[in-house]
Protein backbone atom coordinates (compact mmCIF):
# COMPACT_ATOMS: atom_id res chain seq x y z
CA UNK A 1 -26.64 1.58 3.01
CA UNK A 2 -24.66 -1.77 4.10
CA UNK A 3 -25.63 -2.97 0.50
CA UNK A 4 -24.24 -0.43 -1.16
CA UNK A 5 -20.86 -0.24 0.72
CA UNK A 6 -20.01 -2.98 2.58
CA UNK A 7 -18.47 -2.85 6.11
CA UNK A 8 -14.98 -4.46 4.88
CA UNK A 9 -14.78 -1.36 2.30
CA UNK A 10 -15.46 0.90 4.84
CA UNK A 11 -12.60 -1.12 7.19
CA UNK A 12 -10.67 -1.12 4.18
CA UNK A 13 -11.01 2.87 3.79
CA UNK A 14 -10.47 3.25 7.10
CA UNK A 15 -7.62 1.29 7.40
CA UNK A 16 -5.70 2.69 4.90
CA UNK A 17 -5.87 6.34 6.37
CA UNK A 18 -4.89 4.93 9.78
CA UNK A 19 -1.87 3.53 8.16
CA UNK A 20 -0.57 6.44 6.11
CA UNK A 21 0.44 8.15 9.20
CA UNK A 22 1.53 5.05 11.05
CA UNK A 23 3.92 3.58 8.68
CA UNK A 24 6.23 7.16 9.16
CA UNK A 25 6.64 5.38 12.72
CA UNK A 26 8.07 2.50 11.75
CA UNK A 27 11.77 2.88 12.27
CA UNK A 28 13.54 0.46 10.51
CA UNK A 29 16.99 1.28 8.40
CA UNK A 30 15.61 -0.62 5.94
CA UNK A 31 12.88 1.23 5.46
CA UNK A 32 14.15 3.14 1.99
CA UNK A 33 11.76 5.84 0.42
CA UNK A 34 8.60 7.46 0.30
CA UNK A 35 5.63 4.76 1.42
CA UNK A 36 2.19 5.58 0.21
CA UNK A 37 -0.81 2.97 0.84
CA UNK A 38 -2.01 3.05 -2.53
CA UNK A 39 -5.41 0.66 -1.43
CA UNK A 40 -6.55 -2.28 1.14
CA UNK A 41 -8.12 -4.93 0.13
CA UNK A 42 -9.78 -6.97 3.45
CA UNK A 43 -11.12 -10.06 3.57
CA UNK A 44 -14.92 -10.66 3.51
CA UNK A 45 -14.27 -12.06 7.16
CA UNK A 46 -12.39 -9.41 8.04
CA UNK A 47 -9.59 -11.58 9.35
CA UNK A 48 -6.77 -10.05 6.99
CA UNK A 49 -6.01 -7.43 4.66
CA UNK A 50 -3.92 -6.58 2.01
CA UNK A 51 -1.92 -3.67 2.40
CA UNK A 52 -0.82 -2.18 -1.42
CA UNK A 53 1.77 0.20 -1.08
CA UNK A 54 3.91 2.42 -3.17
CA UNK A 55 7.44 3.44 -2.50
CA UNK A 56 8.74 6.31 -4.29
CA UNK A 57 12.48 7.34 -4.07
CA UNK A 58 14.23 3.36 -4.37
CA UNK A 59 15.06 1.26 -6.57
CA UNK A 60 14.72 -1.37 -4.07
CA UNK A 61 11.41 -1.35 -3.05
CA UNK A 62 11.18 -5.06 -2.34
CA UNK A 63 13.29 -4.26 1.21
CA UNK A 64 11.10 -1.33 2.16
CA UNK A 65 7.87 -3.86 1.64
CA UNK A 66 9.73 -6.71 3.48
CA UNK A 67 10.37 -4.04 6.58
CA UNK A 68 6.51 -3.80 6.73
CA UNK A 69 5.57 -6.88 6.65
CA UNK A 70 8.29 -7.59 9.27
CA UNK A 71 6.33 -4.64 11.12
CA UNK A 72 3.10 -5.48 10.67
CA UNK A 73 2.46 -6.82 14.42
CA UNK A 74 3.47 -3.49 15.67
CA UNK A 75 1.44 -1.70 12.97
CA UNK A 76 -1.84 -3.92 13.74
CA UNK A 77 -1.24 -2.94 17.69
CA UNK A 78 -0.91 0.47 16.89
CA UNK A 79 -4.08 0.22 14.57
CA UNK A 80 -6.02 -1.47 17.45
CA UNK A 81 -5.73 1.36 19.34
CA UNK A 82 -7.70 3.60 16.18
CA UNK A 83 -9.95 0.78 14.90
CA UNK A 84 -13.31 0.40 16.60
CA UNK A 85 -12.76 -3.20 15.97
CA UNK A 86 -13.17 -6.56 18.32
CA UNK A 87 -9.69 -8.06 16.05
CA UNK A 88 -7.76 -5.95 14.03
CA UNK A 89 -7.10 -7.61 10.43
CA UNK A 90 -3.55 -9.08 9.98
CA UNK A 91 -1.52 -7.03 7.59
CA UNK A 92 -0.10 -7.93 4.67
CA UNK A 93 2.07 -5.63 2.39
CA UNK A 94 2.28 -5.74 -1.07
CA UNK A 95 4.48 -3.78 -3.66
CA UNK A 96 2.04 -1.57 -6.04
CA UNK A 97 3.29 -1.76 -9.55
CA UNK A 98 0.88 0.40 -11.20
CA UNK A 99 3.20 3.29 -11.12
CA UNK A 100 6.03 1.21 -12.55
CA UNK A 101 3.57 0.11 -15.24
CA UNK A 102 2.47 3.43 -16.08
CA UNK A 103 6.14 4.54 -16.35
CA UNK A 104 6.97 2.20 -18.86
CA UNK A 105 4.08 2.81 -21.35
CA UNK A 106 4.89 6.21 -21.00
CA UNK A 107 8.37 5.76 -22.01
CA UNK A 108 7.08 3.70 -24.99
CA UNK A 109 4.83 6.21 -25.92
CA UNK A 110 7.56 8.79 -25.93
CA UNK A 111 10.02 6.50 -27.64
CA UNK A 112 7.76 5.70 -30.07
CA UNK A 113 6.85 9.83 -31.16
CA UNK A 114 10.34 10.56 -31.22
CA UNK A 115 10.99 7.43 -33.40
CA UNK A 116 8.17 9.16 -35.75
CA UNK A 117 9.13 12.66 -35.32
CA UNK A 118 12.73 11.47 -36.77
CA UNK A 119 11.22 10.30 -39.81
């Protein structure tokens, strides 16, 4: 089994569960929207990991992803306590754009058949 799924994707899985309900701890004001961890990626080393979240209800979501990664020493305590780890990973966020991507091809998409459809 270890070749098929390596321990750091297994961290990584387990990681990001643990986090989805620990980020909704974090209080910080600027903390705007709806945070989903979208995927982890963690080092082969398993010395750090990146964090790829999602925030839904901003246009700002730079300052949500900037109040985690100003939390993520609290959030890596509070993971130590889950984690049958010796060191927790350090955390670092980062803003998934997929959605935003997927947005604007959609829009195209739609511009684009109603562009056709007036013809």
């Amino acid at each position: 089994m270890p070749r098929d799924y390596p321990r750091r994707y297994r961290v990584a899985d387990q990681i990001q569960r643990e986090l989805g309900g620990l980020i909704r701890t974090v209080k910080d004001p600027r903390m705007v929207g709806m945070v989903t961890v979208s995927s982890v990626d963690v080092s082969p080393d398993l010395g750090h990991a990146k964090v790829f979240v999602t925030v839904l209800e901003t246009d700002e979501p730079e300052t949500t992803v900037a109040a985690l990664n100003r939390a993520s020493g609290f959030l890596r305590g509070r993971l130590g306590g889950r984690l049958e780890l010796r060191s927790v990973p350090r955390l670092v966020f980062q803003y998934d754009a997929t959605l935003d991507r997927v947005d604007r091809v959609e829009r195209l998409l739609r511009e684009e058949r109603d562009r056709r459809d007036d013809d």
